[in-house]
Protein backbone atom coordinates (compact mmCIF):
# COMPACT_ATOMS: atom_id res chain seq x y z
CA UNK A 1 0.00 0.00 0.00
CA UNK A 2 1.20 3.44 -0.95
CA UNK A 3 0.05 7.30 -1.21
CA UNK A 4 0.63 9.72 -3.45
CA UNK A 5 2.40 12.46 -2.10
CA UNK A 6 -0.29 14.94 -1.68
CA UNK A 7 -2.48 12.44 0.03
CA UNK A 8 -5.31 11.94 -2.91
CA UNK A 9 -4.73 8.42 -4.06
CA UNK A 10 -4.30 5.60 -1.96
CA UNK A 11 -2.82 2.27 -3.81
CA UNK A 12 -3.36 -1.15 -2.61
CA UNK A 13 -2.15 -4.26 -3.98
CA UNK A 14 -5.04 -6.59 -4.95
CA UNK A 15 -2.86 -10.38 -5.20
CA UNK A 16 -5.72 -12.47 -5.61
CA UNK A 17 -6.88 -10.38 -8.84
CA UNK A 18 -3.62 -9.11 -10.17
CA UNK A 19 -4.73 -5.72 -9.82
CA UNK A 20 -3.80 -2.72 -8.08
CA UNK A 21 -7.06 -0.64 -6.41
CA UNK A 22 -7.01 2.85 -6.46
CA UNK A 23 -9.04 4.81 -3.79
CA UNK A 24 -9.97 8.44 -4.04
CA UNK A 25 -9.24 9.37 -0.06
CA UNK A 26 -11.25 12.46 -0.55
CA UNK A 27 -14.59 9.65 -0.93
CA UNK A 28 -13.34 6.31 0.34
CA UNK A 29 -14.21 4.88 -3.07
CA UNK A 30 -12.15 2.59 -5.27
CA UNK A 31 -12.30 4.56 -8.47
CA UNK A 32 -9.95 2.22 -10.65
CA UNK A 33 -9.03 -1.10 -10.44
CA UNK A 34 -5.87 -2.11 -12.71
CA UNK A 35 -4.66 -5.05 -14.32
CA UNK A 36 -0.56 -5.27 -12.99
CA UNK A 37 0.81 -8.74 -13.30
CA UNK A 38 0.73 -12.25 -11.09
CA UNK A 39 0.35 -11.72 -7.40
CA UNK A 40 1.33 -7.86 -7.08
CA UNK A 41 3.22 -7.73 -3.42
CA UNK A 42 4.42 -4.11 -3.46
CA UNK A 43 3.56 -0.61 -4.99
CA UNK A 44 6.06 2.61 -4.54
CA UNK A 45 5.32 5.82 -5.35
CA UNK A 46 7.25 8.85 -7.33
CA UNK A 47 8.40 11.35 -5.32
CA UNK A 48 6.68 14.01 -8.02
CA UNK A 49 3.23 11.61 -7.69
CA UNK A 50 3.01 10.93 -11.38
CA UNK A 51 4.02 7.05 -11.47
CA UNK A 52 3.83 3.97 -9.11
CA UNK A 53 5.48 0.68 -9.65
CA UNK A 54 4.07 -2.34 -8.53
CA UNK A 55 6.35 -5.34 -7.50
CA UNK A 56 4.57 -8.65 -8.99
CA UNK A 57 6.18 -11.80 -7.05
CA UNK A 58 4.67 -14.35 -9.01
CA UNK A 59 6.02 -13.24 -12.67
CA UNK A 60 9.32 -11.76 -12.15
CA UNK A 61 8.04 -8.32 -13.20
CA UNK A 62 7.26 -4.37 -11.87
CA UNK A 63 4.98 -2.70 -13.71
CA UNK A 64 4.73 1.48 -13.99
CA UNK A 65 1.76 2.74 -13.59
CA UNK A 66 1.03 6.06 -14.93
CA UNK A 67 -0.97 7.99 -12.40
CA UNK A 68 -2.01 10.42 -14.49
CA UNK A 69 -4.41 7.95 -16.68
CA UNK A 70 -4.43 5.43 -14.13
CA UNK A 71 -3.25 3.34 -17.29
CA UNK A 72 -0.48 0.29 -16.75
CA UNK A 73 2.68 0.35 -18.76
CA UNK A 74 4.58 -2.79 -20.17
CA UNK A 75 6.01 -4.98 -17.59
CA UNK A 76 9.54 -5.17 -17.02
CA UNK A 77 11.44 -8.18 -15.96
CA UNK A 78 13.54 -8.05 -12.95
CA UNK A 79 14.87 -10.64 -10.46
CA UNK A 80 13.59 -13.46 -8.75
CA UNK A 81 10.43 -12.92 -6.92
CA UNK A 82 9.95 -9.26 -6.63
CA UNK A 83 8.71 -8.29 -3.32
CA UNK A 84 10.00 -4.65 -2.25
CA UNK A 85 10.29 -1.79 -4.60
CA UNK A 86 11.10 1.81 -3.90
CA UNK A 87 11.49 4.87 -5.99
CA UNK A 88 13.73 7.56 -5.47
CA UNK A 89 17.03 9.85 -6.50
CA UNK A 90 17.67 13.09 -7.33
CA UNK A 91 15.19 12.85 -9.91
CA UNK A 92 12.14 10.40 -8.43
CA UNK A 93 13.06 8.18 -11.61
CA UNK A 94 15.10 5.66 -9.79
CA UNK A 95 13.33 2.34 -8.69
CA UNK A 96 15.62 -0.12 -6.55
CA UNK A 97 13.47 -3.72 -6.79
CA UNK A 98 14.23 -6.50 -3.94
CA UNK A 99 14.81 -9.14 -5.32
CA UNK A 100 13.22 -12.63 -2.70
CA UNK A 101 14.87 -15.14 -3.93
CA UNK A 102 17.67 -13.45 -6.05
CA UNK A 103 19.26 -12.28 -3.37
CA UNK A 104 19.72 -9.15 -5.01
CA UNK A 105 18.37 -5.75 -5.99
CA UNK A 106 17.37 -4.59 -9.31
CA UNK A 107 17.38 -0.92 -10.66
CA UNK A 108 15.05 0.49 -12.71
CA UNK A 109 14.83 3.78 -14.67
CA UNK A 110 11.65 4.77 -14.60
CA UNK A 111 12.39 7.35 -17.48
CA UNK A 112 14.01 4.51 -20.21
CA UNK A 113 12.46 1.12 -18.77
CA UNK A 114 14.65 -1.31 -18.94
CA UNK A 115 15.92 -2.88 -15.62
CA UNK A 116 19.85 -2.09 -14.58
CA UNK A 117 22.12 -4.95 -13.55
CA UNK A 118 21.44 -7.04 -10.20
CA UNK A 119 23.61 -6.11 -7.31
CA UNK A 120 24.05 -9.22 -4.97
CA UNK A 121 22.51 -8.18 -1.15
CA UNK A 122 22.13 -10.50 2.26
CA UNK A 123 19.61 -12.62 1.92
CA UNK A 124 16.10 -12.36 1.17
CA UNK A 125 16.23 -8.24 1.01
CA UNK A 126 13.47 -6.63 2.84
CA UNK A 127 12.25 -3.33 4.01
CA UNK A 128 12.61 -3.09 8.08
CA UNK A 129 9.71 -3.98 9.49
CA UNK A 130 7.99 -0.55 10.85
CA UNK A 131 9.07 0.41 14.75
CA UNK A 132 10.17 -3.03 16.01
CA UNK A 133 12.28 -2.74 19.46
CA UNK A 134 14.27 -6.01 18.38
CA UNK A 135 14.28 -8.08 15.12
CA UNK A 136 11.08 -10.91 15.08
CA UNK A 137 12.87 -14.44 15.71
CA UNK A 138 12.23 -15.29 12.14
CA UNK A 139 14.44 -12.44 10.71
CA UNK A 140 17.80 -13.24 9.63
CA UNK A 141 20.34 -10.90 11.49
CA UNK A 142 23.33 -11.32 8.56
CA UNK A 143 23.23 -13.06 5.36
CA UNK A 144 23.84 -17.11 5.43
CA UNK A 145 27.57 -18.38 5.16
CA UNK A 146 27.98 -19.78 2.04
């Protein structure tokens, strides 16, 4: 789930219809559902609020949404299991992708498309969970020895 940055849109990852919702917070309402690709598990949002990527775990892709039209670009293939996306740099056109079972992060230009090379990361990159005192038992405190 992500906002735009002036608080109108609210984007929420539908996996069990491949779509992202879009709610007008102004109304509450859903006022456009889009087709993303298999199992979307994470949307980011532009700095400038004009595009959102969604992370789709099930097909290796993120796909841009322009939030403009509310339209859905062409999909771009990243690494293994997308799960974590997030857009930034100097110009908002930078996407890093986590990468679940890669083991890696992906970058993205949002301007161009196509998908940068991998960078290897510890495993299974994740954001931090949100305000934990200590890391959950399940979370892996350095990568695995080889």
């Amino acid at each position: 789930m992500a906002a735009t940055p002036n608080g109108r849109l609210l984007l929420v990852t539908d996996q069990g219809n491949d779509q992202l919702a879009v709610v007008d917070t102004a109304t509450d309402a859903v006022i456009s559902h889009i087709l993303v690709g298999v199992e979307p598990d994470a949307v980011a949002v532009s700095p400038n609020g004009k595009t959102a990527l969604v992370a789709n775990v099930d097909d290796d892709t993120v796909t841009p949404i322009d939030l403009t039209t509310l339209r859905a670009g062409h999909p771009i293939p990243v690494g293994s299991r997308p799960d974590a996306v997030a857009i930034g740099g100097p110009d908002g056109t930078t996407a890093l992708v986590a990468d679940l079972e890669g083991n890696a992060v992906t970058p993205v230009d949002l301007s161009t498309g196509p998908p940068g090379p991998r960078s290897p990361s510890a495993w299974s990159p994740k954001p931090w969970p949100s305000a934990p005192t200590a890391p959950p038992p399940w979370w892996p405190i350095s990568a695995p020895t080889p």
